[in-house]
PDB file of N, CA and C in Angstrom:
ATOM      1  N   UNK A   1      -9.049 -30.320  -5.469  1.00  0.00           N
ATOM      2  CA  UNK A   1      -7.704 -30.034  -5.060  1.00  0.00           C
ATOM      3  C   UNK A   1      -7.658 -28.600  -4.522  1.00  0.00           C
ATOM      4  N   UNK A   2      -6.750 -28.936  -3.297  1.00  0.00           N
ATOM      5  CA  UNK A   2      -6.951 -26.790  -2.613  1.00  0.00           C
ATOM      6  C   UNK A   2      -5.605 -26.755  -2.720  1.00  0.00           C
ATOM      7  N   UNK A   3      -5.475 -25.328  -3.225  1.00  0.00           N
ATOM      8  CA  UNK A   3      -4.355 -24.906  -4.047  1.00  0.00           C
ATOM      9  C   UNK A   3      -4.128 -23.254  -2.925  1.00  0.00           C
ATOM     10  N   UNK A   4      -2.875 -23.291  -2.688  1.00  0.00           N
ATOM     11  CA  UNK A   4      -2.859 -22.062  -1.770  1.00  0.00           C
ATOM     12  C   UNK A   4      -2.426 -21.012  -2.318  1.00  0.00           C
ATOM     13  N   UNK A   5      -3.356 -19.384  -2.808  1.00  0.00           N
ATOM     14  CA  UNK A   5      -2.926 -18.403  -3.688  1.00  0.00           C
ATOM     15  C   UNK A   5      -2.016 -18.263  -3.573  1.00  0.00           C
ATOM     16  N   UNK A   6      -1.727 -17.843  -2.068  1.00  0.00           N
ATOM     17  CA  UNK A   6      -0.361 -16.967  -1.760  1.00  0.00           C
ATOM     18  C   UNK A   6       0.818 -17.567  -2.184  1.00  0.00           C
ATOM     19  N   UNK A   7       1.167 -19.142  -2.206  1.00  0.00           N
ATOM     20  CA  UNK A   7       1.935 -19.623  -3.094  1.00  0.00           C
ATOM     21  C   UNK A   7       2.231 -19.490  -4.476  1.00  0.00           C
ATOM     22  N   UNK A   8       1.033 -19.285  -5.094  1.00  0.00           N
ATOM     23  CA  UNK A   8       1.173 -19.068  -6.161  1.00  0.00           C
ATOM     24  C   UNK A   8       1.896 -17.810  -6.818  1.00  0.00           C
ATOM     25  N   UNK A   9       1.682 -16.722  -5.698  1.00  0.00           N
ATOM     26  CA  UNK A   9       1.926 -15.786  -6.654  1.00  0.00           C
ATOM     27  C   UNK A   9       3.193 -14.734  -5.434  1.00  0.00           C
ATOM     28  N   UNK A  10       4.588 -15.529  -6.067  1.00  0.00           N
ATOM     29  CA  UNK A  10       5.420 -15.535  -4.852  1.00  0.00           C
ATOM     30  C   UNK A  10       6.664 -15.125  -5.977  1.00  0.00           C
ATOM     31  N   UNK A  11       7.220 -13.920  -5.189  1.00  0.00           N
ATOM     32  CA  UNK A  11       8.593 -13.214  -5.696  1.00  0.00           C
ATOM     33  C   UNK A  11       9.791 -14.301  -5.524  1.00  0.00           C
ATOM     34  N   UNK A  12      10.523 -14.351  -6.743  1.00  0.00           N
ATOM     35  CA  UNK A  12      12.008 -15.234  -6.972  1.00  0.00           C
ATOM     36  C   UNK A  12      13.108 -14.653  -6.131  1.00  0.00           C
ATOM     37  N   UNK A  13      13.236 -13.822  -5.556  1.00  0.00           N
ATOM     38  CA  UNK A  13      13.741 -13.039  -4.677  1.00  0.00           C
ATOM     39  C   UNK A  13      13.683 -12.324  -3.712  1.00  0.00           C
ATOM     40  N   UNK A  14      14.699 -11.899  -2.670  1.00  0.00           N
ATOM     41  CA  UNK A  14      14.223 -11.286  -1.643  1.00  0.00           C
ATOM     42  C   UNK A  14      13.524  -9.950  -1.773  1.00  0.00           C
ATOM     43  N   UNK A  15      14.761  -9.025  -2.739  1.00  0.00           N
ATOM     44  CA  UNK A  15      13.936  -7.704  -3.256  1.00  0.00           C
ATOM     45  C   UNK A  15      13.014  -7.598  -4.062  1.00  0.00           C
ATOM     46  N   UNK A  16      12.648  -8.850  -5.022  1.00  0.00           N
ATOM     47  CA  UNK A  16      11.316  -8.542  -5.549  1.00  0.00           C
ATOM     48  C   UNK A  16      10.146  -8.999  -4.695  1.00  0.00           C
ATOM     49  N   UNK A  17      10.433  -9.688  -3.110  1.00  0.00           N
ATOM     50  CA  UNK A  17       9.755  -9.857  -2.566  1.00  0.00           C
ATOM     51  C   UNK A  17       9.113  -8.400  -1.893  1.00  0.00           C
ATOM     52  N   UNK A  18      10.276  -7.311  -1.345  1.00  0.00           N
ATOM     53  CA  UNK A  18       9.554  -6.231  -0.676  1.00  0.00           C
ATOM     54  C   UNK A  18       9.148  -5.928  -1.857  1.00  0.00           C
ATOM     55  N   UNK A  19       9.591  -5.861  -3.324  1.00  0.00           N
ATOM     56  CA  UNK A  19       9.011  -4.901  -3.823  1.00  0.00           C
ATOM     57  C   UNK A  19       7.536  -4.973  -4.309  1.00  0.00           C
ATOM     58  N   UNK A  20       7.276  -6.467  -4.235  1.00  0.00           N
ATOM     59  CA  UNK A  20       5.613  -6.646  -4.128  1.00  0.00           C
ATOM     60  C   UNK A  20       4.595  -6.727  -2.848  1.00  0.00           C
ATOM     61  N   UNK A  21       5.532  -6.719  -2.004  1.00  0.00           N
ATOM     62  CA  UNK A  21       5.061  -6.348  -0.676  1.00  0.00           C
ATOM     63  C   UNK A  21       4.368  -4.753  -0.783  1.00  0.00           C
ATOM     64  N   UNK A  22       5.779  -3.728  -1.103  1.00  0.00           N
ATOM     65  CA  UNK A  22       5.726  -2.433  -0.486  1.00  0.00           C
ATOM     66  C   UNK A  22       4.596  -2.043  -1.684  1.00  0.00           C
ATOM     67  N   UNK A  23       4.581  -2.580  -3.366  1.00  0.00           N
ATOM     68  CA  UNK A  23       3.189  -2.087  -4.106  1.00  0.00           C
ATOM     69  C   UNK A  23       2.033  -2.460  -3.213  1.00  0.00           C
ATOM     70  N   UNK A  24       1.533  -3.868  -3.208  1.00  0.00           N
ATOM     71  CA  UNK A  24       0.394  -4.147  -2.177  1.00  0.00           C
ATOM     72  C   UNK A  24       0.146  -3.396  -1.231  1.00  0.00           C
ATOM     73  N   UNK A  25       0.884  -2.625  -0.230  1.00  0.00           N
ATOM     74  CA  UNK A  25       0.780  -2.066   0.516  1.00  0.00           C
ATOM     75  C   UNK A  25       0.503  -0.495   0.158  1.00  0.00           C
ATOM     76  N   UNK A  26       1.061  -0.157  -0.952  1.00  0.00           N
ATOM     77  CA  UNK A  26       0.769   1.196  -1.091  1.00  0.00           C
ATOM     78  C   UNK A  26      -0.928   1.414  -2.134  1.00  0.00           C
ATOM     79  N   UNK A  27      -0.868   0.152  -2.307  1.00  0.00           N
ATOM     80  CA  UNK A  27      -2.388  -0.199  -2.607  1.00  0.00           C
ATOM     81  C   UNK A  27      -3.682  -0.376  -1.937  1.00  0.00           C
ATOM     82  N   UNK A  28      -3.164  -0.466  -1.088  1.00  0.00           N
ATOM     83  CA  UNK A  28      -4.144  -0.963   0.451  1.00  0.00           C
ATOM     84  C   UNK A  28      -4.044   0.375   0.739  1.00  0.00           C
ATOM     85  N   UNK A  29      -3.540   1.288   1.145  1.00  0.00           N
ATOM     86  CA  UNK A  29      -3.367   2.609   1.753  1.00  0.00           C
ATOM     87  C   UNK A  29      -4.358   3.463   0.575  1.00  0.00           C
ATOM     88  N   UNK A  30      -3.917   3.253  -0.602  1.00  0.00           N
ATOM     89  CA  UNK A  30      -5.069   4.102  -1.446  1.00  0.00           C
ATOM     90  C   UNK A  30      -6.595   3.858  -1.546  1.00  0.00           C
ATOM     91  N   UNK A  31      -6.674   2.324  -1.367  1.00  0.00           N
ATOM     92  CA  UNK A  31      -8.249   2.170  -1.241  1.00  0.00           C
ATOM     93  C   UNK A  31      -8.432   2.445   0.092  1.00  0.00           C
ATOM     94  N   UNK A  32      -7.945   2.223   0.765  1.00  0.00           N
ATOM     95  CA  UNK A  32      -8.542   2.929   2.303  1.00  0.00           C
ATOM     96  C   UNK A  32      -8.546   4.319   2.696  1.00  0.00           C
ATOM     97  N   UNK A  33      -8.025   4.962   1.698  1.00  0.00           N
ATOM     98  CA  UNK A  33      -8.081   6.580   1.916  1.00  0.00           C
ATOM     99  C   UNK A  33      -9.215   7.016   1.223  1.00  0.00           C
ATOM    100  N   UNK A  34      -9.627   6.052  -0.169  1.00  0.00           N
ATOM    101  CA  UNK A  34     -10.372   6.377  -0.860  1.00  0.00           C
ATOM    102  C   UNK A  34     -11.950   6.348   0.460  1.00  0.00           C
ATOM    103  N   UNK A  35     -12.202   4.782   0.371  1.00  0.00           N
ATOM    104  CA  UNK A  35     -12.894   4.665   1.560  1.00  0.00           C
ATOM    105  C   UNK A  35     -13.202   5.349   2.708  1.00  0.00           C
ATOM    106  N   UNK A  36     -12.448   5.927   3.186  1.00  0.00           N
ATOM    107  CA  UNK A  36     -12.436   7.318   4.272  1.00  0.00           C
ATOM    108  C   UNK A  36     -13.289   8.203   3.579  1.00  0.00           C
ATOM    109  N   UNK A  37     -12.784   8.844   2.418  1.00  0.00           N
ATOM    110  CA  UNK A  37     -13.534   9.726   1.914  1.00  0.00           C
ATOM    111  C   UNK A  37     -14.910   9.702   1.213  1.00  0.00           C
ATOM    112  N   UNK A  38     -15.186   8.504   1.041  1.00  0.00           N
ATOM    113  CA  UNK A  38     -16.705   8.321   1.185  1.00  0.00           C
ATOM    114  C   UNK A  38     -17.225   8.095   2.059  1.00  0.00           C
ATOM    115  N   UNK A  39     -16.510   7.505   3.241  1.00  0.00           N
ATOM    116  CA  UNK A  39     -17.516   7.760   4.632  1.00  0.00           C
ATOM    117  C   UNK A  39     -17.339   8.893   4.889  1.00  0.00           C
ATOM    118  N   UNK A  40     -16.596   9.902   5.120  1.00  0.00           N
ATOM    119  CA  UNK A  40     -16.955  11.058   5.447  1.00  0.00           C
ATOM    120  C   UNK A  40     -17.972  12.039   4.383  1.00  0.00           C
ATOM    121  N   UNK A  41     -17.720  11.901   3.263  1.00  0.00           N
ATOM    122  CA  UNK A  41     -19.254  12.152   2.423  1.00  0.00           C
ATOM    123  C   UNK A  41     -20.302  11.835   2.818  1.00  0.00           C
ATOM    124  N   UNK A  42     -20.626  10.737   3.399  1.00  0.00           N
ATOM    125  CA  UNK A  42     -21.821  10.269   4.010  1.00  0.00           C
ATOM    126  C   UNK A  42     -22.392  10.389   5.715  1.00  0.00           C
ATOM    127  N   UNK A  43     -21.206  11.075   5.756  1.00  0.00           N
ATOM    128  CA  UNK A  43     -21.699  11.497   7.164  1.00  0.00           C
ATOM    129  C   UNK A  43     -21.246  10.618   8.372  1.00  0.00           C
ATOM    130  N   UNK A  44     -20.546   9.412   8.182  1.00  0.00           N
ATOM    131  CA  UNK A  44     -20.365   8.025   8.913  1.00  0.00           C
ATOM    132  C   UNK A  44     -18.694   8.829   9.275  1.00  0.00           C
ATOM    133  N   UNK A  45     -18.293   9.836   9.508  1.00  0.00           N
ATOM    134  CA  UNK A  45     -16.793  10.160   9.932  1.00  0.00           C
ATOM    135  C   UNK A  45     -16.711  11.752  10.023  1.00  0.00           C
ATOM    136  N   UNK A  46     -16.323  12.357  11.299  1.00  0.00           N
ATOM    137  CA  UNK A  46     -15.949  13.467  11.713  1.00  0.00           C
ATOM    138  C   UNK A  46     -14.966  13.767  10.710  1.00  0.00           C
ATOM    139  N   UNK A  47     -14.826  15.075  10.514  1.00  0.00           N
ATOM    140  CA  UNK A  47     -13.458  15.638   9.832  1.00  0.00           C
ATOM    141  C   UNK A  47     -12.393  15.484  10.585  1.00  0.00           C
ATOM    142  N   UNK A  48     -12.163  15.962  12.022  1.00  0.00           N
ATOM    143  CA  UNK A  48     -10.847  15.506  12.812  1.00  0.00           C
ATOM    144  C   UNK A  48     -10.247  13.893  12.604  1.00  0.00           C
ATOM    145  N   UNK A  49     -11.493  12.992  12.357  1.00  0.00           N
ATOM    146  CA  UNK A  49     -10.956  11.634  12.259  1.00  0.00           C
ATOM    147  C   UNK A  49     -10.777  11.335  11.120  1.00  0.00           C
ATOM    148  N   UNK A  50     -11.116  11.637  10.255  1.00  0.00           N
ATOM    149  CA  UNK A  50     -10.610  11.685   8.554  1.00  0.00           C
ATOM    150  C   UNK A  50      -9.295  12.056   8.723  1.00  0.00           C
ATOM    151  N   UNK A  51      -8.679  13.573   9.047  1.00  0.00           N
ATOM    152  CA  UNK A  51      -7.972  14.172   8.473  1.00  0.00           C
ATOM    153  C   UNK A  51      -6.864  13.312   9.538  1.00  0.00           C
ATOM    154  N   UNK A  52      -7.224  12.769  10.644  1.00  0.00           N
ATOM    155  CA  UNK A  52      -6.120  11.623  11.421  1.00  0.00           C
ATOM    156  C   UNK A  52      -5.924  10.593  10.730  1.00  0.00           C
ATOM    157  N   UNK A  53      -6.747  10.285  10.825  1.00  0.00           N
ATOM    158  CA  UNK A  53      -6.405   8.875   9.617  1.00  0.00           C
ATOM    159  C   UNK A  53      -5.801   8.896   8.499  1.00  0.00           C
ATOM    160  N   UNK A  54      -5.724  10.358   7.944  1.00  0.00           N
ATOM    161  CA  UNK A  54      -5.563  10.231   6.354  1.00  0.00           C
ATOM    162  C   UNK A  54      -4.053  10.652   6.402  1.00  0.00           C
ATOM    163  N   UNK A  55      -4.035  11.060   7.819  1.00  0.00           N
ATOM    164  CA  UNK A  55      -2.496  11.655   7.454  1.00  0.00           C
ATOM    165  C   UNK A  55      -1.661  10.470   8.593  1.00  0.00           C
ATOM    166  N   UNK A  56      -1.870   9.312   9.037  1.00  0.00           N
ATOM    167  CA  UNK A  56      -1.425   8.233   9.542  1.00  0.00           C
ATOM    168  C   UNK A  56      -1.176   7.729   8.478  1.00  0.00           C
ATOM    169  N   UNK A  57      -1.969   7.551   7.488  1.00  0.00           N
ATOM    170  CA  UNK A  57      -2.074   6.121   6.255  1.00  0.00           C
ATOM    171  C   UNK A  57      -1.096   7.311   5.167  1.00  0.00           C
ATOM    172  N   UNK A  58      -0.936   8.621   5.603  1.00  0.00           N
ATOM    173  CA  UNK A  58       0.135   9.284   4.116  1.00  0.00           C
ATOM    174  C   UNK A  58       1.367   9.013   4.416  1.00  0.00           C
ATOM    175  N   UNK A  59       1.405   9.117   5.980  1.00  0.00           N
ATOM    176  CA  UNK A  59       3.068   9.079   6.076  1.00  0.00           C
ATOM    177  C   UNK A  59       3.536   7.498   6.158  1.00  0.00           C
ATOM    178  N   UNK A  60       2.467   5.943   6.243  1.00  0.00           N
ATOM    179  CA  UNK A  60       2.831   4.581   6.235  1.00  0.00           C
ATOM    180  C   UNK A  60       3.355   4.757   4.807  1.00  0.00           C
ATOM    181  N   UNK A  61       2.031   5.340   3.683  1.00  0.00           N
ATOM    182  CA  UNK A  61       2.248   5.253   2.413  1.00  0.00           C
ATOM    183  C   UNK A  61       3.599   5.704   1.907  1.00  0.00           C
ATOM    184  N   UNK A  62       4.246   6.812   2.239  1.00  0.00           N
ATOM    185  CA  UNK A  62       5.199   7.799   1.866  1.00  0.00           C
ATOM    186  C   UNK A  62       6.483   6.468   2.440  1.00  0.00           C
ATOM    187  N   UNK A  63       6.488   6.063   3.267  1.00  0.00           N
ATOM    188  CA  UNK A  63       7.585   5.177   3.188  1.00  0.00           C
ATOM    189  C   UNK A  63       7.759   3.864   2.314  1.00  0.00           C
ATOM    190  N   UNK A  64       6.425   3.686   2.275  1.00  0.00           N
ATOM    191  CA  UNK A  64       6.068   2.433   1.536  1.00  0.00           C
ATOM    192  C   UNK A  64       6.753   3.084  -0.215  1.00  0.00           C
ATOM    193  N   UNK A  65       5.980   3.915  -0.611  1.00  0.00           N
ATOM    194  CA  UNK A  65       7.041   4.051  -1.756  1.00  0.00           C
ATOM    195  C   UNK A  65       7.983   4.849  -1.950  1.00  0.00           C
ATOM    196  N   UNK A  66       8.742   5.231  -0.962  1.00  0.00           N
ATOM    197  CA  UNK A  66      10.581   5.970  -0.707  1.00  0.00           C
ATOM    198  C   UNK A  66      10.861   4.201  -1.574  1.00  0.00           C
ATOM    199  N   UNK A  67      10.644   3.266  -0.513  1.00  0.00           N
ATOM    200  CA  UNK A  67      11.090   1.991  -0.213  1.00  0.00           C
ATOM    201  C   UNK A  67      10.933   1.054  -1.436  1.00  0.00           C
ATOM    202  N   UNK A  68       9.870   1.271  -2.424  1.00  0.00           N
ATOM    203  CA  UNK A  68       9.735   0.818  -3.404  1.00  0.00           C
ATOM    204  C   UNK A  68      10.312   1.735  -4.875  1.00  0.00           C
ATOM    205  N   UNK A  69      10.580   2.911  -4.519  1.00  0.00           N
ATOM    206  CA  UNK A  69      11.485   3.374  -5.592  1.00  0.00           C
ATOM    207  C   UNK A  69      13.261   2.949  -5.964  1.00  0.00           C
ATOM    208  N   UNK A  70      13.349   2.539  -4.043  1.00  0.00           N
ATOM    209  CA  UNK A  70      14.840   2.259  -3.863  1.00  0.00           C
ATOM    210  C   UNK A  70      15.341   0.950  -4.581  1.00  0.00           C
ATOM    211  N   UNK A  71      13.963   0.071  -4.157  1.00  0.00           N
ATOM    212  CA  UNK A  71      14.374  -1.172  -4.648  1.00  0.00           C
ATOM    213  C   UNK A  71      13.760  -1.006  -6.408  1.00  0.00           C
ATOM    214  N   UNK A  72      13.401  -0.655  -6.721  1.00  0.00           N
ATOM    215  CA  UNK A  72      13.498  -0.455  -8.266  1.00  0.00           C
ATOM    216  C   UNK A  72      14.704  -0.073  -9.259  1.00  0.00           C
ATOM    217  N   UNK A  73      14.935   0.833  -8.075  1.00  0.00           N
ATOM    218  CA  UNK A  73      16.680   1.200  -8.296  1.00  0.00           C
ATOM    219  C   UNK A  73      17.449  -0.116  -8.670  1.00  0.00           C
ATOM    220  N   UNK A  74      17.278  -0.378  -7.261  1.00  0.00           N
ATOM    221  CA  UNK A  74      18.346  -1.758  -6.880  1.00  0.00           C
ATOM    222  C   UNK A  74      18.322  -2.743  -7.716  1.00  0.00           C
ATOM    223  N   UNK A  75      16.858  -2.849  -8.244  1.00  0.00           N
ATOM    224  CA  UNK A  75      16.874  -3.828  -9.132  1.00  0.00           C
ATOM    225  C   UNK A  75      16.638  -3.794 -10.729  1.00  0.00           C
ATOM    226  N   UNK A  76      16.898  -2.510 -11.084  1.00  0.00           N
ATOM    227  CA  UNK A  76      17.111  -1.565 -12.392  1.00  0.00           C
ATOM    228  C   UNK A  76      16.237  -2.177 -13.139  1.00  0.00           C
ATOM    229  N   UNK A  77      14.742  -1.530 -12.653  1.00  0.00           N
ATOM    230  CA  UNK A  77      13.647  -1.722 -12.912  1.00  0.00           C
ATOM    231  C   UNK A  77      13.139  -0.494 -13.229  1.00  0.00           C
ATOM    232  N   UNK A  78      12.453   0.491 -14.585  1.00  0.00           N
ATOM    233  CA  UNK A  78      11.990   1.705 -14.813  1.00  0.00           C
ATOM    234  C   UNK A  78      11.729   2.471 -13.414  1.00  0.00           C
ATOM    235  N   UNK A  79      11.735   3.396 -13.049  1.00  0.00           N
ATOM    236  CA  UNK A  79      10.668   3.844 -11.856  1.00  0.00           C
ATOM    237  C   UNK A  79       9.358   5.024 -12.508  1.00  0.00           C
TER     238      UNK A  79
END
């Protein structure tokens, strides 16, 4: 039987929908920054393209959780 994850693991609501959206996402932004910084340890990334990248993926991140504090609010959830 094929069973589809993404179904499975699905918000009862619209705002707990961004709000597992905007975590995932601010999750993805941290392992990929992390990632940056071991390729540039290794020599596989210029510093100009690190420090572009890293500050593209701070300011996606920085909205990503404005956006997930709001709806925590909204949905009087600890922050």
């Amino acid at each position: 039987m094929s069973v589809d994850i993404d179904s499975l693991i699905d918000a009862c609501t619209p705002l707990h929908k961004q709000l597992l959206r905007c975590y995932v996402h601010d999750c993805a932004i941290d392992d990929t920054i992390y990632f940056l910084g071991q390729a540039l340890k290794q020599g596989r990334m210029t510093l100009p393209n690190y420090l572009k990248e890293v500050r593209q993926l701070s300011r996606k991140q920085f909205i990503y959780r404005a956006t997930l504090q709001k709806c925590r609010l909204k949905a009087k959830l600890p922050s």
